[in-house]
N, C-alpha and C. Protein backbone atom coordinates (compact mmCIF):
# COMPACT_ATOMS: atom_id res chain seq x y z
N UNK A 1 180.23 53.84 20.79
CA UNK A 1 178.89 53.57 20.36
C UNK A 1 177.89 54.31 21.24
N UNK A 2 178.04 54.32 22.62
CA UNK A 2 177.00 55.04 23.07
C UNK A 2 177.33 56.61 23.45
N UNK A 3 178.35 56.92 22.74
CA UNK A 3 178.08 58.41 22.75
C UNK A 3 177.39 58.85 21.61
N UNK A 4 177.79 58.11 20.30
CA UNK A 4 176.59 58.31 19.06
C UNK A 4 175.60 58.37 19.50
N UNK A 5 174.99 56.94 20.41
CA UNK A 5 173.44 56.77 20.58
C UNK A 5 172.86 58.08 21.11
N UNK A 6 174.09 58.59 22.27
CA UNK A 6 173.37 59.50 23.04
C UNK A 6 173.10 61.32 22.61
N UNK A 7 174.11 61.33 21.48
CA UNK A 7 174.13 62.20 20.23
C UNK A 7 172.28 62.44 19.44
N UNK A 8 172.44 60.65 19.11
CA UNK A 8 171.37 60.56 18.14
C UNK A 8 170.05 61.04 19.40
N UNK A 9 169.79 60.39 20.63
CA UNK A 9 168.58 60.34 21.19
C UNK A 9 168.83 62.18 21.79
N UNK A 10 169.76 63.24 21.64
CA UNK A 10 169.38 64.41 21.89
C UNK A 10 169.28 64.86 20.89
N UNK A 11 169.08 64.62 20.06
CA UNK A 11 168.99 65.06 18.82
C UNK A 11 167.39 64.96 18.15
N UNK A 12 167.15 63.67 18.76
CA UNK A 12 165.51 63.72 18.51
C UNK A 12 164.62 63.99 19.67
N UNK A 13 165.20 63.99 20.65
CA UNK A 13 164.62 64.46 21.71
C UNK A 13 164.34 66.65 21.80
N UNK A 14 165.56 67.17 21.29
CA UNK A 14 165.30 68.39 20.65
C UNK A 14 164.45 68.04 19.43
N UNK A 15 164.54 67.87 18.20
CA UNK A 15 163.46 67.99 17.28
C UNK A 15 161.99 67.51 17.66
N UNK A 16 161.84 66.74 18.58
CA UNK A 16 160.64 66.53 19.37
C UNK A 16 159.80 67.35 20.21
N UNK A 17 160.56 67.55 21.23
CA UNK A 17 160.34 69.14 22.13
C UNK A 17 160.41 70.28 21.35
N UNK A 18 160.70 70.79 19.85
CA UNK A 18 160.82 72.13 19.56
C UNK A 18 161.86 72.48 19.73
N UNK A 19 163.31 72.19 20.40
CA UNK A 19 164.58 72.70 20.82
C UNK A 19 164.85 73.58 19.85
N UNK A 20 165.75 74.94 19.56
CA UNK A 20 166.27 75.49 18.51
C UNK A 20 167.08 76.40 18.94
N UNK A 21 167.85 77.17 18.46
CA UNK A 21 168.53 78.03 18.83
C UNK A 21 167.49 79.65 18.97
N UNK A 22 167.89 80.33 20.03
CA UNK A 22 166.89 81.24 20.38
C UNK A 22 166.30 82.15 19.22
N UNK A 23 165.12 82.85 19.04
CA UNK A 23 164.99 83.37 17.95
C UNK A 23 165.63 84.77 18.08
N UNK A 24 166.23 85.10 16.51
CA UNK A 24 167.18 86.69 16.68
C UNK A 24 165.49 87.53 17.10
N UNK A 25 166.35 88.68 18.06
CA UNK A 25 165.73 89.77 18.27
C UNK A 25 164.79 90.39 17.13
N UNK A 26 163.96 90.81 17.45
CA UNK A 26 162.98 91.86 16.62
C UNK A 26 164.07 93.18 16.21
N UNK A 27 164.21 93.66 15.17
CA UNK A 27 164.68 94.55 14.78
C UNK A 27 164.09 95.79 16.00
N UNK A 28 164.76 96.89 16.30
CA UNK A 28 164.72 97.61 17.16
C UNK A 28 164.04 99.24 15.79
N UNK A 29 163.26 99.86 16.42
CA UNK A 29 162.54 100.75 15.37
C UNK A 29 163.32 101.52 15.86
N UNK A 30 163.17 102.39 14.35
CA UNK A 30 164.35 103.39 14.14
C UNK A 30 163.00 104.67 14.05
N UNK A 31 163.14 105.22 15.40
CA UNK A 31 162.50 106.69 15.95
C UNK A 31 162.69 107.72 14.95
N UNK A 32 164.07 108.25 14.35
CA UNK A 32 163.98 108.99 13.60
C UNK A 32 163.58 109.13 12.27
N UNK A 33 163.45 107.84 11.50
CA UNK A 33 162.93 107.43 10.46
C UNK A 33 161.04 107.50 10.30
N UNK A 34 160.85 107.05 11.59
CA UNK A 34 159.67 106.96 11.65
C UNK A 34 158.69 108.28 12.35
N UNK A 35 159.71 109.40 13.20
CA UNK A 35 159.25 110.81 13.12
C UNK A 35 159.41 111.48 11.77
N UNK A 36 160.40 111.11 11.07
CA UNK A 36 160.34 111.35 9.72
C UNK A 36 158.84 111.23 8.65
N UNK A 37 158.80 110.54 8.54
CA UNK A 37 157.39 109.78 8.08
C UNK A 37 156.24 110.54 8.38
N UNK A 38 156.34 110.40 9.94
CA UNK A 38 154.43 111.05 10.51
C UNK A 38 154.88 112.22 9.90
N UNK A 39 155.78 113.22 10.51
CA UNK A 39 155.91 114.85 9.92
C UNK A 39 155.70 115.32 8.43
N UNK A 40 156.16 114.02 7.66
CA UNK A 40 155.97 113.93 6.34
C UNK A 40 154.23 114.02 5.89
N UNK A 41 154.07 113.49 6.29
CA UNK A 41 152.26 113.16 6.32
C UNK A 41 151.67 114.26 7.04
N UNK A 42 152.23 114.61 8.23
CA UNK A 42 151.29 115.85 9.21
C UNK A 42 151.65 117.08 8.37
N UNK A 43 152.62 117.19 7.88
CA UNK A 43 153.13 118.89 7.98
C UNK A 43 152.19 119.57 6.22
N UNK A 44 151.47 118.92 5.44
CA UNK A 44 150.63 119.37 4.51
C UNK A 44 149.58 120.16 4.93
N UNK A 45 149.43 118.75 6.12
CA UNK A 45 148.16 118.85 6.30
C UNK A 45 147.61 120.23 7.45
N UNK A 46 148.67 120.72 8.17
CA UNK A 46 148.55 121.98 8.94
C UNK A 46 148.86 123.05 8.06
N UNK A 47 149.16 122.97 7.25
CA UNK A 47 149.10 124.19 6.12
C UNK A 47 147.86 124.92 5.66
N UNK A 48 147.02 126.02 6.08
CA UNK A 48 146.38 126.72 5.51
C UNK A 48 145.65 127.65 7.01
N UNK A 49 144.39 127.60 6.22
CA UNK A 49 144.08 128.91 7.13
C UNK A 49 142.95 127.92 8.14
N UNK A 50 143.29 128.48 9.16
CA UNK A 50 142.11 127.65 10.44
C UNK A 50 141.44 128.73 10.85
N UNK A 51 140.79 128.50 11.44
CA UNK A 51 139.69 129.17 12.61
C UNK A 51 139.88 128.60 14.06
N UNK A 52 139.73 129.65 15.21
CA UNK A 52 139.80 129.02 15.96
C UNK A 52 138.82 129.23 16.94
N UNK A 53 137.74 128.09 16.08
CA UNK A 53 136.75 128.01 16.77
C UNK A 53 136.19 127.75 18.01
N UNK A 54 136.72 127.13 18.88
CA UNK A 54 136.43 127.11 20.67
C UNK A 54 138.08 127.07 21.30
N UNK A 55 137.75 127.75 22.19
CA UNK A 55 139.18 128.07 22.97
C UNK A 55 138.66 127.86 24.43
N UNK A 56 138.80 126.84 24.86
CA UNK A 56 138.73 126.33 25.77
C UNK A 56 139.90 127.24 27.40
N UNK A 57 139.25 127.60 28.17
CA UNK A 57 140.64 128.03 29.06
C UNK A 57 139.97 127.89 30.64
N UNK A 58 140.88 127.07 31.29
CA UNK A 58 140.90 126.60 32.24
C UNK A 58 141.46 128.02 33.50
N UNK A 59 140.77 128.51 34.28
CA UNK A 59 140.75 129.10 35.25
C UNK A 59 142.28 128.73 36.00
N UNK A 60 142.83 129.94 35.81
CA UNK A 60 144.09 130.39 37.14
C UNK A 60 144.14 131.34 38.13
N UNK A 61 143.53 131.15 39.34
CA UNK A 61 142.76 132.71 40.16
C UNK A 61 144.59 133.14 40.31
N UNK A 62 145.72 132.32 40.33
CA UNK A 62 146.83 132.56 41.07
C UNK A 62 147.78 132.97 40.05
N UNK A 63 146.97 132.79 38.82
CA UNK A 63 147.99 132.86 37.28
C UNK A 63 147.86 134.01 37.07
N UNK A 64 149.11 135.36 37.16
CA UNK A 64 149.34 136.68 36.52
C UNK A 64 148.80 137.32 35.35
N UNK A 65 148.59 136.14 34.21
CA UNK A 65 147.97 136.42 33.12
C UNK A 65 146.26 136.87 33.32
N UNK A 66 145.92 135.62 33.61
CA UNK A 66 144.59 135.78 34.06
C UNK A 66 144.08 136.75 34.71
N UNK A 67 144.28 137.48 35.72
CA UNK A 67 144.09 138.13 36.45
C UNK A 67 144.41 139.77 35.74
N UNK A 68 145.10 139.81 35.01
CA UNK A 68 145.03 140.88 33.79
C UNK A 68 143.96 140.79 32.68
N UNK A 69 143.53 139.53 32.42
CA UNK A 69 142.84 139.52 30.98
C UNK A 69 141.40 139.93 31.28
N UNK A 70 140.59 140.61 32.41
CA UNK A 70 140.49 139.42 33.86
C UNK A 70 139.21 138.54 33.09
N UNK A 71 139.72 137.05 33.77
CA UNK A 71 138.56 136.09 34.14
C UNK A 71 138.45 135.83 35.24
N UNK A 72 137.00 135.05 35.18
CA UNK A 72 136.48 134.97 36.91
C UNK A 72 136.06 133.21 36.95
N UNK A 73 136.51 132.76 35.98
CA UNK A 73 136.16 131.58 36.18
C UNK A 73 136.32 130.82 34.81
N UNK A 74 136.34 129.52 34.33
CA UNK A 74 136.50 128.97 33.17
C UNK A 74 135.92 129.37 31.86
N UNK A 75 136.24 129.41 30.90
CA UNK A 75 135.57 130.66 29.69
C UNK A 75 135.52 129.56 28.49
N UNK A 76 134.76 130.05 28.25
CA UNK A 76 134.59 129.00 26.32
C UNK A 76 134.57 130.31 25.04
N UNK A 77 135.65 130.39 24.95
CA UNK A 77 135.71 131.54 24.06
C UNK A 77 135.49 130.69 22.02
N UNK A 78 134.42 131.44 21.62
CA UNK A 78 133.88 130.96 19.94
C UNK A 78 134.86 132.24 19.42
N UNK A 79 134.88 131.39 18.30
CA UNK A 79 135.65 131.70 16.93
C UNK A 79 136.64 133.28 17.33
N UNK A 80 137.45 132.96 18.15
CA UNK A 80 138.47 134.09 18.88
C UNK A 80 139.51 134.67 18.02
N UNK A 81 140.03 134.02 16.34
CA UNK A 81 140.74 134.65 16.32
C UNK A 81 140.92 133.55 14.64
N UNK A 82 141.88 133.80 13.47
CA UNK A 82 141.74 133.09 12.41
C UNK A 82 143.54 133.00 12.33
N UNK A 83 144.35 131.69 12.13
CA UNK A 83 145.25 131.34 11.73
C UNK A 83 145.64 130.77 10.72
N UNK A 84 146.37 131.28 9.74
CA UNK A 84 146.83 131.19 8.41
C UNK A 84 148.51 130.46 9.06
N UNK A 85 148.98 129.44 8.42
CA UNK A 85 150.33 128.82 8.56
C UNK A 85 150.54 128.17 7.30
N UNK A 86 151.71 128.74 7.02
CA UNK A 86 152.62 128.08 5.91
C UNK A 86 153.61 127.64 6.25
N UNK A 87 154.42 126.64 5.20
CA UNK A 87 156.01 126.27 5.56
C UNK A 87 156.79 127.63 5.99
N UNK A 88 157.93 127.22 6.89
CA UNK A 88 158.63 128.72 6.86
C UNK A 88 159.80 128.66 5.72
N UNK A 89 159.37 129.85 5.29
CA UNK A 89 160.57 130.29 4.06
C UNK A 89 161.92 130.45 4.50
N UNK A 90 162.30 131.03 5.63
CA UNK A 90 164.11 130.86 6.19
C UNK A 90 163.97 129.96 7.47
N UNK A 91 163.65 128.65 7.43
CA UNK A 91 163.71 127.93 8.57
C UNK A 91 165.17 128.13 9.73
N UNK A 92 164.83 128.47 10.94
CA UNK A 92 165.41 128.80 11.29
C UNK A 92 167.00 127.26 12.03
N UNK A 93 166.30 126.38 11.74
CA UNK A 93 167.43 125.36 11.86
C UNK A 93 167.71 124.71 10.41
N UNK A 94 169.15 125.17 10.30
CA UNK A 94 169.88 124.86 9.08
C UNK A 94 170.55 123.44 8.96
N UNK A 95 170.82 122.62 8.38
CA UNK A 95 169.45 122.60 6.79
C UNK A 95 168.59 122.25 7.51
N UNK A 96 167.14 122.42 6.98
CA UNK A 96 166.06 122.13 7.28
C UNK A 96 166.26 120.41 7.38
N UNK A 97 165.60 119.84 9.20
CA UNK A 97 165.05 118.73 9.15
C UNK A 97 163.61 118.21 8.94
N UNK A 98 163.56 117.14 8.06
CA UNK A 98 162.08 116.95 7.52
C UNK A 98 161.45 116.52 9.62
N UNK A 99 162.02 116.07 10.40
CA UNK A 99 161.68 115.50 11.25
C UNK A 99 160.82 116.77 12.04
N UNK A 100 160.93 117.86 11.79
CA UNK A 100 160.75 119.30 12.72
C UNK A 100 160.47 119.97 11.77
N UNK A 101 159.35 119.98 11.11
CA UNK A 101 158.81 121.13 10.24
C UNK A 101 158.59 122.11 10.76
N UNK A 102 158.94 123.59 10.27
CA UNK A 102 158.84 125.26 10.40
C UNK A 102 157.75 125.25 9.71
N UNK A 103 156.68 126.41 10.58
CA UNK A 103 155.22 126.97 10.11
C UNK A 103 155.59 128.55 10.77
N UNK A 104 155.36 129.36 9.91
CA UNK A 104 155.34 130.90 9.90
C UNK A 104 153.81 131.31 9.73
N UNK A 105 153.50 132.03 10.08
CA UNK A 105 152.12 132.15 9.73
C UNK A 105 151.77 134.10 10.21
N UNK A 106 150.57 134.42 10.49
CA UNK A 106 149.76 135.45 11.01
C UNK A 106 148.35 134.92 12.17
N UNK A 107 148.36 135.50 12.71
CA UNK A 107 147.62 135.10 14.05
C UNK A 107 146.35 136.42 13.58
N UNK A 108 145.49 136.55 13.27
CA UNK A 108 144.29 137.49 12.56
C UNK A 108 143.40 137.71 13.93
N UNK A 109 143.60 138.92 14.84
CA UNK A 109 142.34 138.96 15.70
C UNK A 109 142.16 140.59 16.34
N UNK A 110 141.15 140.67 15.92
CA UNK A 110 141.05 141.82 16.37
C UNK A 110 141.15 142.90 15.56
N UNK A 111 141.15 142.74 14.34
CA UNK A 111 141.43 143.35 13.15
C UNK A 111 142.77 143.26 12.88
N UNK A 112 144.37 142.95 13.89
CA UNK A 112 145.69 142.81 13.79
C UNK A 112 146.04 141.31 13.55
N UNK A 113 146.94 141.88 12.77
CA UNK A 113 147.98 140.49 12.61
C UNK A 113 149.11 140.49 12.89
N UNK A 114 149.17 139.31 14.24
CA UNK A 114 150.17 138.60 14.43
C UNK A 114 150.86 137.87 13.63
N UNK A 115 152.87 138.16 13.37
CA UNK A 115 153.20 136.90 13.14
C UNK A 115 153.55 135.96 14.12
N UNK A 116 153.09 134.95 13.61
CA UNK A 116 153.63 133.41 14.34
C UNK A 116 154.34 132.44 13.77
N UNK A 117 155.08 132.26 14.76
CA UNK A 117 155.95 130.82 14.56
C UNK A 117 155.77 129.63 15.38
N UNK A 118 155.94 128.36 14.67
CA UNK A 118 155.88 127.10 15.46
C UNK A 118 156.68 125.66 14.87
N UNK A 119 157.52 124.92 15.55
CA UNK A 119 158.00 123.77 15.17
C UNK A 119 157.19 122.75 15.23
N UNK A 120 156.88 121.88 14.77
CA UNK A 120 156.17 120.67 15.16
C UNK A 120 157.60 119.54 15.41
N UNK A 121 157.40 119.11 17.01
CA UNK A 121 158.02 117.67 17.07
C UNK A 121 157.01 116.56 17.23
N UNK A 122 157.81 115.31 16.76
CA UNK A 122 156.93 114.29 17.15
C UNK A 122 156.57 114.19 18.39
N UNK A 123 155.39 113.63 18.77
CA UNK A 123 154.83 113.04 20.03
C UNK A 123 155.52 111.51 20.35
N UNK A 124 156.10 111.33 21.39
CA UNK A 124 156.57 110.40 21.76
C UNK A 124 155.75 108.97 21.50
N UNK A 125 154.19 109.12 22.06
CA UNK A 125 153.69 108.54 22.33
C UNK A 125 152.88 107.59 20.64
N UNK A 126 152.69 108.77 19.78
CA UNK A 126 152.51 108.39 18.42
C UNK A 126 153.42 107.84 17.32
N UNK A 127 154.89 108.11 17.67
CA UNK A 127 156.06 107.52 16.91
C UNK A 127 156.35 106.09 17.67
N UNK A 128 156.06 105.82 18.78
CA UNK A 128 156.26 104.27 19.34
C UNK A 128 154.51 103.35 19.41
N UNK A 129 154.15 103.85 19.79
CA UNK A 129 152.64 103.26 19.79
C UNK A 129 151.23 103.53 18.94
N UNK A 130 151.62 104.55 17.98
CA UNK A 130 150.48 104.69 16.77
C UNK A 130 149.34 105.32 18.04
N UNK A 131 149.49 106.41 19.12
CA UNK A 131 148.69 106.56 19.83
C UNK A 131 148.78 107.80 20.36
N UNK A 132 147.21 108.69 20.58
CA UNK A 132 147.55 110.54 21.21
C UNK A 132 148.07 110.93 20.26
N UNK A 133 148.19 112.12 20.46
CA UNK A 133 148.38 113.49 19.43
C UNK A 133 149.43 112.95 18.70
N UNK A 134 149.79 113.86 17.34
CA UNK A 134 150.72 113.49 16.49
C UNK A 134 152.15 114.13 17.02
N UNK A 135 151.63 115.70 17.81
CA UNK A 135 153.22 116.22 17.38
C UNK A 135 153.03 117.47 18.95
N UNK A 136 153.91 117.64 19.14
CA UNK A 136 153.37 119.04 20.18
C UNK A 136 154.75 120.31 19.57
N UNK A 137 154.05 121.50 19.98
CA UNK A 137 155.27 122.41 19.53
C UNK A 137 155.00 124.21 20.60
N UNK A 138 155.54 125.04 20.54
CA UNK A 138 155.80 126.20 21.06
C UNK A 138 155.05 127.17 20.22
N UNK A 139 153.75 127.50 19.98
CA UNK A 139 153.84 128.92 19.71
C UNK A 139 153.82 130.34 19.89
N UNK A 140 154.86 131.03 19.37
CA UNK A 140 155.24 131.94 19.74
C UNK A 140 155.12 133.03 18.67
N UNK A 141 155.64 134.22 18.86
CA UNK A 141 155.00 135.42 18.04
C UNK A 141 156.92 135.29 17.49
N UNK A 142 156.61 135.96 15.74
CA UNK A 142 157.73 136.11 14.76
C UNK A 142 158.02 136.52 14.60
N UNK A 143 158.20 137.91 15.41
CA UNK A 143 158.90 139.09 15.01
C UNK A 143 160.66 139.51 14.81
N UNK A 144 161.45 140.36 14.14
CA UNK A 144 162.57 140.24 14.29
C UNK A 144 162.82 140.85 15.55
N UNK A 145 164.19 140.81 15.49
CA UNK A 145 164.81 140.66 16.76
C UNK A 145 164.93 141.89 17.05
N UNK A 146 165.04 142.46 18.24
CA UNK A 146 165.13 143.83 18.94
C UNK A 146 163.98 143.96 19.43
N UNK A 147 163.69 145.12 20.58
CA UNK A 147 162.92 145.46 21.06
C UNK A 147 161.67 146.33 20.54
N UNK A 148 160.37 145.85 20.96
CA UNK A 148 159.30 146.72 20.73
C UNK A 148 158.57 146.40 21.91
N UNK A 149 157.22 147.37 21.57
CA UNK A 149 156.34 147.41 22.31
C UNK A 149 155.15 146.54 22.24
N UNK A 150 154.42 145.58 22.83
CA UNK A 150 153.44 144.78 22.60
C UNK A 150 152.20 145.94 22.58
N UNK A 151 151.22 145.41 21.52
CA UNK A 151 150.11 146.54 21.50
C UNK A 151 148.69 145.47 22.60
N UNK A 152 147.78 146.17 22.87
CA UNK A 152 146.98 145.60 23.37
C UNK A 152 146.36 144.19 23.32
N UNK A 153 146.19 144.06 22.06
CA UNK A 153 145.80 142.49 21.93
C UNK A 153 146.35 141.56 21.70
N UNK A 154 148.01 142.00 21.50
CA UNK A 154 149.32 140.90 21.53
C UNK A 154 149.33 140.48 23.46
N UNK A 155 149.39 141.76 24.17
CA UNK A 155 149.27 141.64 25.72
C UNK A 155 147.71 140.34 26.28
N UNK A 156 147.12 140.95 25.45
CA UNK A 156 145.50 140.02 26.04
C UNK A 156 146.09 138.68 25.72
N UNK A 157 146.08 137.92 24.75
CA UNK A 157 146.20 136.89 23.96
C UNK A 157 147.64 136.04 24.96
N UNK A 158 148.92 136.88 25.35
CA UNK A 158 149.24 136.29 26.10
C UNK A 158 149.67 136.28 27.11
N UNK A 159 148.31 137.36 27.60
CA UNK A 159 148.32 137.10 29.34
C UNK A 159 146.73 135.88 29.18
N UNK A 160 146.46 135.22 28.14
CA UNK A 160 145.70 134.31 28.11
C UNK A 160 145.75 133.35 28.16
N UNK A 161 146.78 133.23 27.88
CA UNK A 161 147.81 132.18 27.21
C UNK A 161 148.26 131.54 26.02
N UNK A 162 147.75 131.98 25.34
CA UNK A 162 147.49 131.58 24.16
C UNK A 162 148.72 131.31 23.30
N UNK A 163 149.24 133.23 23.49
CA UNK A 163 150.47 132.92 22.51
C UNK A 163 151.75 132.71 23.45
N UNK A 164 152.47 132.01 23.15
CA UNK A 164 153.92 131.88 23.84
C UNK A 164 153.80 130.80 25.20
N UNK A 165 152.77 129.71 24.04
CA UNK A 165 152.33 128.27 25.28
C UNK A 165 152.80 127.22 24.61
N UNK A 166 152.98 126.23 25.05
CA UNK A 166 153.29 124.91 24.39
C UNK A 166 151.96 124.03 24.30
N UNK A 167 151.42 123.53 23.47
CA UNK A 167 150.55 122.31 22.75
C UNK A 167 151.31 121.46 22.39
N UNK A 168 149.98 120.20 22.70
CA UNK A 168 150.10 119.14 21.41
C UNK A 168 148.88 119.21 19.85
N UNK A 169 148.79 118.76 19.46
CA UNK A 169 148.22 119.36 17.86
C UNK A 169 148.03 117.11 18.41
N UNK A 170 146.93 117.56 17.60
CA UNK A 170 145.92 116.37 16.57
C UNK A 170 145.24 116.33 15.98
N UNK A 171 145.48 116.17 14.47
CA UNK A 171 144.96 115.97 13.24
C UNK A 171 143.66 115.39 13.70
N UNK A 172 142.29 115.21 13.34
CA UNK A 172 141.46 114.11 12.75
C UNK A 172 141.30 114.02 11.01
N UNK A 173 141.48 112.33 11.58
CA UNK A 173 141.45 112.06 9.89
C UNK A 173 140.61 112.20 9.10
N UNK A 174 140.53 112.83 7.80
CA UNK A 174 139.77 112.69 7.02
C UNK A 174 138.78 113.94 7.30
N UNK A 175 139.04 114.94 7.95
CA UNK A 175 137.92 116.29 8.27
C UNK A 175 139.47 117.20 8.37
N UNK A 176 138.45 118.09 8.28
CA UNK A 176 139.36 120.00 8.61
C UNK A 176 139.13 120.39 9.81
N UNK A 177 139.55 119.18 10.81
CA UNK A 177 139.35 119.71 12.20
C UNK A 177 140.73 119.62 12.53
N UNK A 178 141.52 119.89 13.56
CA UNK A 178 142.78 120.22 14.62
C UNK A 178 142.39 120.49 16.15
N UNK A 179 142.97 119.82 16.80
CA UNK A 179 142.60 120.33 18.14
C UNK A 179 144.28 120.33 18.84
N UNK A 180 144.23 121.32 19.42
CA UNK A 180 145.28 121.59 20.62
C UNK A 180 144.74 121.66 21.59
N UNK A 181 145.91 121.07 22.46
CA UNK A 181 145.74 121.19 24.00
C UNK A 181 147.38 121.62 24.92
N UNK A 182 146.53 122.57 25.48
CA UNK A 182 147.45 123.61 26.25
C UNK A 182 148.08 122.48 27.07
N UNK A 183 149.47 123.31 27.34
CA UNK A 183 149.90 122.39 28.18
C UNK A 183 150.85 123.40 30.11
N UNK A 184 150.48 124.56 29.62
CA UNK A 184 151.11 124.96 30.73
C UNK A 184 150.38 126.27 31.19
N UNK A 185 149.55 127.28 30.86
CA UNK A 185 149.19 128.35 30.97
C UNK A 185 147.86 128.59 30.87
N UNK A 186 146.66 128.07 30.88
CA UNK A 186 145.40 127.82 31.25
C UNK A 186 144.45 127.75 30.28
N UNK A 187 145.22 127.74 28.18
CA UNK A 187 144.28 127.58 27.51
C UNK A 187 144.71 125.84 27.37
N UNK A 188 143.37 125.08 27.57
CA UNK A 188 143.28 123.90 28.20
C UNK A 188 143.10 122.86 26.69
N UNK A 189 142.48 123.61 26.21
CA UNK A 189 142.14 123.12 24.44
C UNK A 189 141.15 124.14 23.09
N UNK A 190 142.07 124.03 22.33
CA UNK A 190 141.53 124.88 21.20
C UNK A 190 141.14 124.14 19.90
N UNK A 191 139.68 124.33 19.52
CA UNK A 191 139.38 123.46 18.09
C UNK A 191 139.48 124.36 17.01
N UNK A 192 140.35 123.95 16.07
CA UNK A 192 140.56 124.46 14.74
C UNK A 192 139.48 124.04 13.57
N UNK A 193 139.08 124.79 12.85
CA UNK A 193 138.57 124.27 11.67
C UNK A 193 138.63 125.21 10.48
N UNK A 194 139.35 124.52 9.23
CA UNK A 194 139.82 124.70 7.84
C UNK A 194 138.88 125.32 7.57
C-alpha cells in the first residue's frame, strides 16, 4: 500500500511542479540546404551589367601594387570601370552546384575588355544568422589557359587590386545597388550600380 501511495504522491507532485521528460532537441539546420536557397535568390540578382561607381582603396605605402599604380595616399576612384556578368556557360565545377554559382562576365575599362570570372560562396555569417554580406568570392580574369602578356590596364587594375582579390558582395534589397568589400589588397570597398 504505501508504495502505491508513494507512486501516486510522485506522480502528482511531478504534474504539479511541471516534471516531464526533457524536451527533444531543436532540429539542427541543414547549412547546405539553406546556402542553397540564399544562392538561389542572390545569383539572378547579380546578373547584368553594373557600374562601378566608387572604388574605394585603402593606402599600402609597403604594398608592390601600389607603389606601381602609384598612389600617395587613400583614393576614391568614380565610375572606374563597367561590369557585365552572366551565368557561366561551361561552369567550371562539374555538375554545376546550385550552392556556388559561376558568373563569366567582361570587366569594360579603358576602352578594353576584360574577361572575368567569379564563384559566389555563401557567407558564413548570413546562412546561420540572417546577418552581413550574402556571399564572398575571388575575382579573377578568364582567360584560357597558356601564357600571355598582360596589356597595360590589365597590369594597373591589378597592381590595384582590384582584379585577382577576394570580396564579400551585398545585395541591398529592393535597389540596383551591390557593394563589395576588399578583403586582402587595398581596394577596401566598391559600389555597384545596375
Amino acid at each position: 500500500m504505501r508504495l502505491l501511495q508513494r507512486a501516486i504522491l510522485l506522480g502528482l507532485a511531478c504534474s504539479l511542479t511541471n516534471c516531464s521528460r526533457e524536451a527533444a532537441p531543436a532540429p539542427k539546420p541543414d547549412y547546405d540546404q539553406a546556402s542553397r536557397e540564399l544562392m538561389q535568390t542572390l545569383a539572378p540578382q547579380v546578373v547584368g551589367t553594373w557600374t562601378l561607381r566608387q572604388v574605394q582603396v585603402s593606402f599600402q605605402p609597403h604594398g608592390y601594387g601600389h607603389a606601381l599604380v602609384p598612389l600617395r595616399g587613400d583614393t576614391l576612384l568614380q565610375n572606374l570601370a563597367t561590369l557585365t556578368l552572366a551565368a557561366a556557360k561551361a561552369p567550371r565545377n562539374a555538375p554545376a552546384d546550385a550552392r556556388y554559382p559561376e558568373f563569366e562576365g567582361q570587366l569594360h575599362f579603358r576602352g578594353q575588355d576584360y574577361p572575368v570570372y567569379l564563384q559566389l560562396l555563401a557567407y558564413p555569417d548570413q546562412v546561420v544568422n540572417h546577418q552581413g554580406p550574402q556571399a564572398h568570392f575571388l575575382l579573377e580574369t578568364n582567360y584560357p589557359v597558356g601564357s600571355r602578356q598582360r596589356d597595360a590596364g590589365e597590369e594597373w587594375l591589378t597592381n590595384l587590386g582590384l582584379l585577382n582579390d577576394n570580396y564579400t558582395l551585398e545585395l541591398v534589397a529592393g535597389q540596383p545597388l551591390m557593394h563589395w568589400r576588399g578583403l586582402n589588397r587595398g581596394v577596401s570597398r566598391i559600389d555597384l550600380v545596375k
